[in-house]
PDB file of N, CA and C in Angstrom:
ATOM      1  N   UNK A   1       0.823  -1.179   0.000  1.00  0.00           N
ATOM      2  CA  UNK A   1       0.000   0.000   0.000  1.00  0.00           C
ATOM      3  C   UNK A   1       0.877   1.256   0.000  1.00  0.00           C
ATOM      4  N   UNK A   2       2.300   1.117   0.641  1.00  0.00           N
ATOM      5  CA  UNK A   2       3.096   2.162   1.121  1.00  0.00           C
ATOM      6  C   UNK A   2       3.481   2.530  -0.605  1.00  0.00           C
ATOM      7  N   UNK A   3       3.594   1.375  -1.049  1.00  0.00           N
ATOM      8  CA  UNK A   3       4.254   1.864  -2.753  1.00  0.00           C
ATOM      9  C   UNK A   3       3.537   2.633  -3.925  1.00  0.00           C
ATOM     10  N   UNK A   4       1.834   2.035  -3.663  1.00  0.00           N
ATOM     11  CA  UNK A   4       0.787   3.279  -4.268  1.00  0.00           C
ATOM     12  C   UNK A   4       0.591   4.496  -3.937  1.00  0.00           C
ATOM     13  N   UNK A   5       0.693   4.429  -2.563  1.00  0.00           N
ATOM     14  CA  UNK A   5       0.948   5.404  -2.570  1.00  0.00           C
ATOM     15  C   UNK A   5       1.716   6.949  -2.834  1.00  0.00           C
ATOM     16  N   UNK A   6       3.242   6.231  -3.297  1.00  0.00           N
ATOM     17  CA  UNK A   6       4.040   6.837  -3.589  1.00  0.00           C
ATOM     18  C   UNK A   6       4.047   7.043  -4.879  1.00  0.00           C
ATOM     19  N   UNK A   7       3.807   5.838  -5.532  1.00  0.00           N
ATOM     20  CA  UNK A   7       3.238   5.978  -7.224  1.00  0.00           C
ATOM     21  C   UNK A   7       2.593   7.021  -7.662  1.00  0.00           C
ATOM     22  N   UNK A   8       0.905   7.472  -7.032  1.00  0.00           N
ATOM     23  CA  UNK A   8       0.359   8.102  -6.813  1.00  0.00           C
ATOM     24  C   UNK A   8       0.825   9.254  -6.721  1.00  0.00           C
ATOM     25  N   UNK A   9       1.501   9.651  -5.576  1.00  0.00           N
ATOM     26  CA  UNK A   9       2.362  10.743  -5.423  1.00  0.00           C
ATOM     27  C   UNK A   9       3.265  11.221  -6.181  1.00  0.00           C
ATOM     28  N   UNK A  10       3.966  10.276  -7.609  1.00  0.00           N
ATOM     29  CA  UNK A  10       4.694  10.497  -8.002  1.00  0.00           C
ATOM     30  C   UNK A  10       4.125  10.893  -9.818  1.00  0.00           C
ATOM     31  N   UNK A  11       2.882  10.160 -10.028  1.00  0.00           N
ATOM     32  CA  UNK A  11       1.868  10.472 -10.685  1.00  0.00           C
ATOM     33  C   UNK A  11       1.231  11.718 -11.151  1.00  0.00           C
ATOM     34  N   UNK A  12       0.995  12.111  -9.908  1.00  0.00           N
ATOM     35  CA  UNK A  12       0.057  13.436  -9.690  1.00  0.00           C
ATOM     36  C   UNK A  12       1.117  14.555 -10.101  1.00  0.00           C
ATOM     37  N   UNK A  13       2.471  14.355  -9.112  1.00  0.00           N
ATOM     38  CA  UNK A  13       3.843  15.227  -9.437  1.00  0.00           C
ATOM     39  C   UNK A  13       4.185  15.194 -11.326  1.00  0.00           C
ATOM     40  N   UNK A  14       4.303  14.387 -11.664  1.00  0.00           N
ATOM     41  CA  UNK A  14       4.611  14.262 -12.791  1.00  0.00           C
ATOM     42  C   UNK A  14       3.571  15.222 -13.746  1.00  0.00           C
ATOM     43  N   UNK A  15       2.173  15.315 -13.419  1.00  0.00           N
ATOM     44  CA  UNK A  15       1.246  15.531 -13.988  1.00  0.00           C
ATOM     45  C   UNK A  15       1.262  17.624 -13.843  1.00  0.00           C
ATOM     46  N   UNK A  16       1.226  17.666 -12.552  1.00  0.00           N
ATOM     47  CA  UNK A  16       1.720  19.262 -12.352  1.00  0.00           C
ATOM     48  C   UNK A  16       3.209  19.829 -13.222  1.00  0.00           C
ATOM     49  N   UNK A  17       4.339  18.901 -12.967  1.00  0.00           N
ATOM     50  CA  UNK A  17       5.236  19.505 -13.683  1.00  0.00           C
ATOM     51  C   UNK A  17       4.904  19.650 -15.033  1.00  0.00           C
ATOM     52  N   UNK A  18       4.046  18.738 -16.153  1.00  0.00           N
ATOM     53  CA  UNK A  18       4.109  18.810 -17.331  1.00  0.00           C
ATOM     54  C   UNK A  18       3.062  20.186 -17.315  1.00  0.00           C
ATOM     55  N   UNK A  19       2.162  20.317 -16.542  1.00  0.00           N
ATOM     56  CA  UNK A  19       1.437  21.633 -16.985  1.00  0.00           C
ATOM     57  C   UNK A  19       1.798  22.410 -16.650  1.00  0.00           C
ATOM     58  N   UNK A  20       2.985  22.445 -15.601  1.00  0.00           N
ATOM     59  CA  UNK A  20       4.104  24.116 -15.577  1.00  0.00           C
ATOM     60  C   UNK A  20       4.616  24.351 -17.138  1.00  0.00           C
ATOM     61  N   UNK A  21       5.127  23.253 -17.236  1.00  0.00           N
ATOM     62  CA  UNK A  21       6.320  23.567 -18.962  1.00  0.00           C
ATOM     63  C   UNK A  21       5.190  24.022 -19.976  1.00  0.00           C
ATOM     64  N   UNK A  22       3.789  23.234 -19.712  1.00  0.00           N
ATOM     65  CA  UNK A  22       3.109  23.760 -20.733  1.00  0.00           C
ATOM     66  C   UNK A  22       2.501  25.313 -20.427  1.00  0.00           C
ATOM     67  N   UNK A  23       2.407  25.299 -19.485  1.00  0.00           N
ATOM     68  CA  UNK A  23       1.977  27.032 -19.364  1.00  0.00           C
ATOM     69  C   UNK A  23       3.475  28.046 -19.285  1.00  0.00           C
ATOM     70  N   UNK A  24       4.616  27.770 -19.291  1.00  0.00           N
ATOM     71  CA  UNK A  24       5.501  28.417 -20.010  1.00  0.00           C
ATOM     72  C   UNK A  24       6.826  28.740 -18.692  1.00  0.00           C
ATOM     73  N   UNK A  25       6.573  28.084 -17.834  1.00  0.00           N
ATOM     74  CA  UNK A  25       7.597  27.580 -16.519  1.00  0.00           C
ATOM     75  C   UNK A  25       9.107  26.867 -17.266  1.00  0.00           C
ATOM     76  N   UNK A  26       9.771  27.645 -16.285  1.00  0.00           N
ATOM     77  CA  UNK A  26      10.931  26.765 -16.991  1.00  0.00           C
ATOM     78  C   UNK A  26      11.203  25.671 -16.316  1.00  0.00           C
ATOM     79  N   UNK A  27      12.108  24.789 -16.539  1.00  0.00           N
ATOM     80  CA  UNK A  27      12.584  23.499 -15.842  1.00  0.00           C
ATOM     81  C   UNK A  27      12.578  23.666 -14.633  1.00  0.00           C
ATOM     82  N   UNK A  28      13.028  24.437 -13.726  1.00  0.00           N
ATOM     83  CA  UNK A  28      13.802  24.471 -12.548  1.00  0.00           C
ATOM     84  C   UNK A  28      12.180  24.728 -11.702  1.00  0.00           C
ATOM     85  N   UNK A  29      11.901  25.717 -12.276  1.00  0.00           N
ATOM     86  CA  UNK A  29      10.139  25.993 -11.923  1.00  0.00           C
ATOM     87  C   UNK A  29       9.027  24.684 -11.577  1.00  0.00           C
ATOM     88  N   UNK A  30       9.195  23.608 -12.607  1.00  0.00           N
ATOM     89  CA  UNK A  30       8.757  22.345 -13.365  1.00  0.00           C
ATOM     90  C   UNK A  30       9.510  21.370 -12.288  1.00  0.00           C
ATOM     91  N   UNK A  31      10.399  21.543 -11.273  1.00  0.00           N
ATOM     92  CA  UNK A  31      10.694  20.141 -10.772  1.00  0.00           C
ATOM     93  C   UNK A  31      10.788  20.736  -9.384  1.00  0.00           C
ATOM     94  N   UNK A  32      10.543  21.803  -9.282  1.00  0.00           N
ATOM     95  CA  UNK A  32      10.127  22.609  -7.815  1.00  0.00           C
ATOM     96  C   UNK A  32       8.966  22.203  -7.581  1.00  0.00           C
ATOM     97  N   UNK A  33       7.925  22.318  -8.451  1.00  0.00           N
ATOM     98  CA  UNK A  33       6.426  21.739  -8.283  1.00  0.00           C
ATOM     99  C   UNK A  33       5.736  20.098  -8.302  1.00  0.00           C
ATOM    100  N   UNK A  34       7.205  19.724  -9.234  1.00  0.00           N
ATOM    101  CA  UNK A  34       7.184  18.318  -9.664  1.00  0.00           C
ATOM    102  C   UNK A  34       7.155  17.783  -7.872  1.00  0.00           C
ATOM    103  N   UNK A  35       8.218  18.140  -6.901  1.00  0.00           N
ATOM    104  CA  UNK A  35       8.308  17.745  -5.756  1.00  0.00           C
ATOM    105  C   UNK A  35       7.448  18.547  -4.606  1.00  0.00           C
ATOM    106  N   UNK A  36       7.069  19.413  -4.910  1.00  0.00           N
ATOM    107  CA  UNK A  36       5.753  20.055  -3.667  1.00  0.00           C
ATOM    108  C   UNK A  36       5.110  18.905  -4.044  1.00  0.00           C
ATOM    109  N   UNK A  37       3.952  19.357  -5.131  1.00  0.00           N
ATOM    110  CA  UNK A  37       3.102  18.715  -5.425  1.00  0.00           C
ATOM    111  C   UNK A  37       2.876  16.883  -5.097  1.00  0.00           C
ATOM    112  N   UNK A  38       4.099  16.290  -5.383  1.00  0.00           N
ATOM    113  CA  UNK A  38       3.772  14.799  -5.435  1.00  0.00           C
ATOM    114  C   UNK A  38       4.179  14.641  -3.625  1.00  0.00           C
ATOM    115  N   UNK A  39       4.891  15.307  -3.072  1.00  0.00           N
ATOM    116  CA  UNK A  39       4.964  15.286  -1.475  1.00  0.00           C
ATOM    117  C   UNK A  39       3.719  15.262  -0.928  1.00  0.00           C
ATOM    118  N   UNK A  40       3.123  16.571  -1.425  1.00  0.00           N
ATOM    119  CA  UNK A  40       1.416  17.102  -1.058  1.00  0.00           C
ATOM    120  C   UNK A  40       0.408  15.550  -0.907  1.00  0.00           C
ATOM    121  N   UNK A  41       0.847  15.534  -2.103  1.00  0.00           N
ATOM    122  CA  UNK A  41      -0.078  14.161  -2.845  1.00  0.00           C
ATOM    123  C   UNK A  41       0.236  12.858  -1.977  1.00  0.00           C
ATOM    124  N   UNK A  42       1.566  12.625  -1.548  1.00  0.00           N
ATOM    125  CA  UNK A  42       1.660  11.423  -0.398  1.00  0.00           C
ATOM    126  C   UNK A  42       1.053  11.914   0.774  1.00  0.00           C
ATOM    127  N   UNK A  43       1.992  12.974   1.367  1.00  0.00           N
ATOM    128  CA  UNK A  43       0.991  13.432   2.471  1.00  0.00           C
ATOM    129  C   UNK A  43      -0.380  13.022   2.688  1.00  0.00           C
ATOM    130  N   UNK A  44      -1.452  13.845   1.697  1.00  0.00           N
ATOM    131  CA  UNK A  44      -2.651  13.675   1.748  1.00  0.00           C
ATOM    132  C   UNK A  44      -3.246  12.382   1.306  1.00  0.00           C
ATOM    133  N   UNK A  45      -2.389  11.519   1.077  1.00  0.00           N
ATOM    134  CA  UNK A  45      -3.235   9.973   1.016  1.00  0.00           C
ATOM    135  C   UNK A  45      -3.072   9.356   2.102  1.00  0.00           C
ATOM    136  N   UNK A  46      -1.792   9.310   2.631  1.00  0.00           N
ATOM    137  CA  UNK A  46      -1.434   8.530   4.155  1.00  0.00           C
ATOM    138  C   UNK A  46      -2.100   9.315   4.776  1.00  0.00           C
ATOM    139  N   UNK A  47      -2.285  10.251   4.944  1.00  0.00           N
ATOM    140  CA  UNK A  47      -3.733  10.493   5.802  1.00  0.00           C
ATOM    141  C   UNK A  47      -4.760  10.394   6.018  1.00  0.00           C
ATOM    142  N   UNK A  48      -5.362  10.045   4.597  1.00  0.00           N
ATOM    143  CA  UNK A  48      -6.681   9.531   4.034  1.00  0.00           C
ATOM    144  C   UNK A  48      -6.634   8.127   4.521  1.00  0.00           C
ATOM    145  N   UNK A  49      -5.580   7.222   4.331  1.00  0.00           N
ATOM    146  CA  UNK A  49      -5.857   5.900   4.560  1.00  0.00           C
ATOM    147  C   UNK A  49      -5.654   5.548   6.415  1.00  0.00           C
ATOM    148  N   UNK A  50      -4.987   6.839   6.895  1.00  0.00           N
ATOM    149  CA  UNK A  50      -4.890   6.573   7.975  1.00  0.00           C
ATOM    150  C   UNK A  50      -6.426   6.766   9.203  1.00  0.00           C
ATOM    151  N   UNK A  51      -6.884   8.006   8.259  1.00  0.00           N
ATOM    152  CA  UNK A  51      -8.265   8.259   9.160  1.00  0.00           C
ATOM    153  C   UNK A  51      -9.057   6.850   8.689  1.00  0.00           C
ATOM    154  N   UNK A  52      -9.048   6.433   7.274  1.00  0.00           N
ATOM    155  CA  UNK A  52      -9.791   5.436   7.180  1.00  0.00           C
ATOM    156  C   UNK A  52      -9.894   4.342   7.980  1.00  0.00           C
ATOM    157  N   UNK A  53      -8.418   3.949   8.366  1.00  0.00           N
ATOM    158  CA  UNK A  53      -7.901   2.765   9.219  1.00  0.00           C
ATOM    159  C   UNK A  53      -8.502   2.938  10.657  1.00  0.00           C
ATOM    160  N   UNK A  54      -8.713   4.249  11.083  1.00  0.00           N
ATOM    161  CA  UNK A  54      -8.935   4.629  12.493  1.00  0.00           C
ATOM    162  C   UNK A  54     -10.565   4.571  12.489  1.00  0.00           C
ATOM    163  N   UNK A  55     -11.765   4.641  11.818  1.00  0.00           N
ATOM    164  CA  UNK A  55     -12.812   5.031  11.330  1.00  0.00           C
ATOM    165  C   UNK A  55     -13.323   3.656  11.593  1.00  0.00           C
ATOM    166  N   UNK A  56     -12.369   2.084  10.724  1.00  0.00           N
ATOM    167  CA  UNK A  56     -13.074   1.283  10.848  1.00  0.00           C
ATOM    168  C   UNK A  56     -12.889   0.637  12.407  1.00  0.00           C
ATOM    169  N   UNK A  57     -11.701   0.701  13.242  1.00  0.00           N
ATOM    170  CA  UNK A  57     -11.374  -0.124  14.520  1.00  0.00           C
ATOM    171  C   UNK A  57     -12.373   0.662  15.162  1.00  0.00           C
ATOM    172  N   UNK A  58     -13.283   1.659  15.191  1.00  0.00           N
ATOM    173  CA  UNK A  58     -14.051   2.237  16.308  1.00  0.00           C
ATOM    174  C   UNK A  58     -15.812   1.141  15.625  1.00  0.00           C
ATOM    175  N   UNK A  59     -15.427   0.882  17.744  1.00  0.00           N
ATOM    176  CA  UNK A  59     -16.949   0.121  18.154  1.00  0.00           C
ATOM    177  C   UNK A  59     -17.956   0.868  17.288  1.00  0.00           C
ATOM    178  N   UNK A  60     -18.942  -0.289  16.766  1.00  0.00           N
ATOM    179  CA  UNK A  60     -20.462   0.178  16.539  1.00  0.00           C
ATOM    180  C   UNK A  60     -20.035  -0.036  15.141  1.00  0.00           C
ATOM    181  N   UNK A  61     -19.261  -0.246  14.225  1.00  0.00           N
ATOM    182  CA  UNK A  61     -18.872  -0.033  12.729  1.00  0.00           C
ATOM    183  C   UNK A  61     -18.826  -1.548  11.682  1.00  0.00           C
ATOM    184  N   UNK A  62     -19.732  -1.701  11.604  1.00  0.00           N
ATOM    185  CA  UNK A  62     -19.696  -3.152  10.532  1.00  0.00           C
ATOM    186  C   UNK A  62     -19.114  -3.250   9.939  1.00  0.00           C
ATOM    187  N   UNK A  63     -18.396  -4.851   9.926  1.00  0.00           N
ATOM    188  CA  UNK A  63     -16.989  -4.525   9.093  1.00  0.00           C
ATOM    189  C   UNK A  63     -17.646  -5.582   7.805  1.00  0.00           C
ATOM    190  N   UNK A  64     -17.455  -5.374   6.554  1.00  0.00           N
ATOM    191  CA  UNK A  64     -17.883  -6.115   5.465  1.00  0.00           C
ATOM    192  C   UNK A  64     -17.534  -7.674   5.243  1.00  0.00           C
ATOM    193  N   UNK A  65     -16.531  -7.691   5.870  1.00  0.00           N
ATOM    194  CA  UNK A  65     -15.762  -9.133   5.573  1.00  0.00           C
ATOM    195  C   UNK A  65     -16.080  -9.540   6.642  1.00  0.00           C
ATOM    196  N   UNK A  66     -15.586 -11.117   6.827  1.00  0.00           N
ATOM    197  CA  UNK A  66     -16.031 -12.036   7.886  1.00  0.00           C
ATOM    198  C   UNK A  66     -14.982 -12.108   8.506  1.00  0.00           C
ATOM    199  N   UNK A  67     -15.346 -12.385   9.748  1.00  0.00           N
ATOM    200  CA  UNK A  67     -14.166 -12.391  10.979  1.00  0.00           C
ATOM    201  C   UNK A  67     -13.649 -14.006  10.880  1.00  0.00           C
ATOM    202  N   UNK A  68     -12.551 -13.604  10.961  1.00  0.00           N
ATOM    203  CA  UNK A  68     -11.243 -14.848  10.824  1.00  0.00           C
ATOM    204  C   UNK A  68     -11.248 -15.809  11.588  1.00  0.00           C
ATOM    205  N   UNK A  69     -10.959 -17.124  11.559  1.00  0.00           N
ATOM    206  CA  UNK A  69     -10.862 -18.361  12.649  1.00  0.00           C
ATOM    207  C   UNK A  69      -9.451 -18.139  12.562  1.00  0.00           C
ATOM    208  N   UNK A  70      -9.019 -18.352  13.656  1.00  0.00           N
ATOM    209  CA  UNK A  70      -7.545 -19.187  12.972  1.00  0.00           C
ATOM    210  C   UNK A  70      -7.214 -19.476  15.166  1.00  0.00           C
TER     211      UNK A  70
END
């Protein structure tokens, strides 16, 4: 999960830098944003998956799958 996320992050980055160069940013401009942006973008998913993670362990919350024997 740790690696989609970064994918993701690295995705989104990729995607901002190409529309700096296309709106008329130079390189240096283009890989300044390339790395905010895809940081931003990890940031805000490990957080997303983290409230998610915290959301389902709280009492009262049906969990979809079936509880495990083992």
């Amino acid at each position: 999960m740790i690696v989609g996320i970064i994918l993701v992050g690295g995705v989104i980055g990729i995607l901002a830098a190409g529309a700096a160069l296309v709106l008329g940013q130079g390189v240096w401009m283009a890989l300044l944003v390339y790395s905010g942006t895809g940081t931003l973008a990890v940031l805000v998913c490990a957080g997303l998956v983290a409230l998610r993670a915290d959301r389902a362990a709280q009492p009262g919350t049906r969990s979809l799958t079936r509880p495990q024997r083992g």
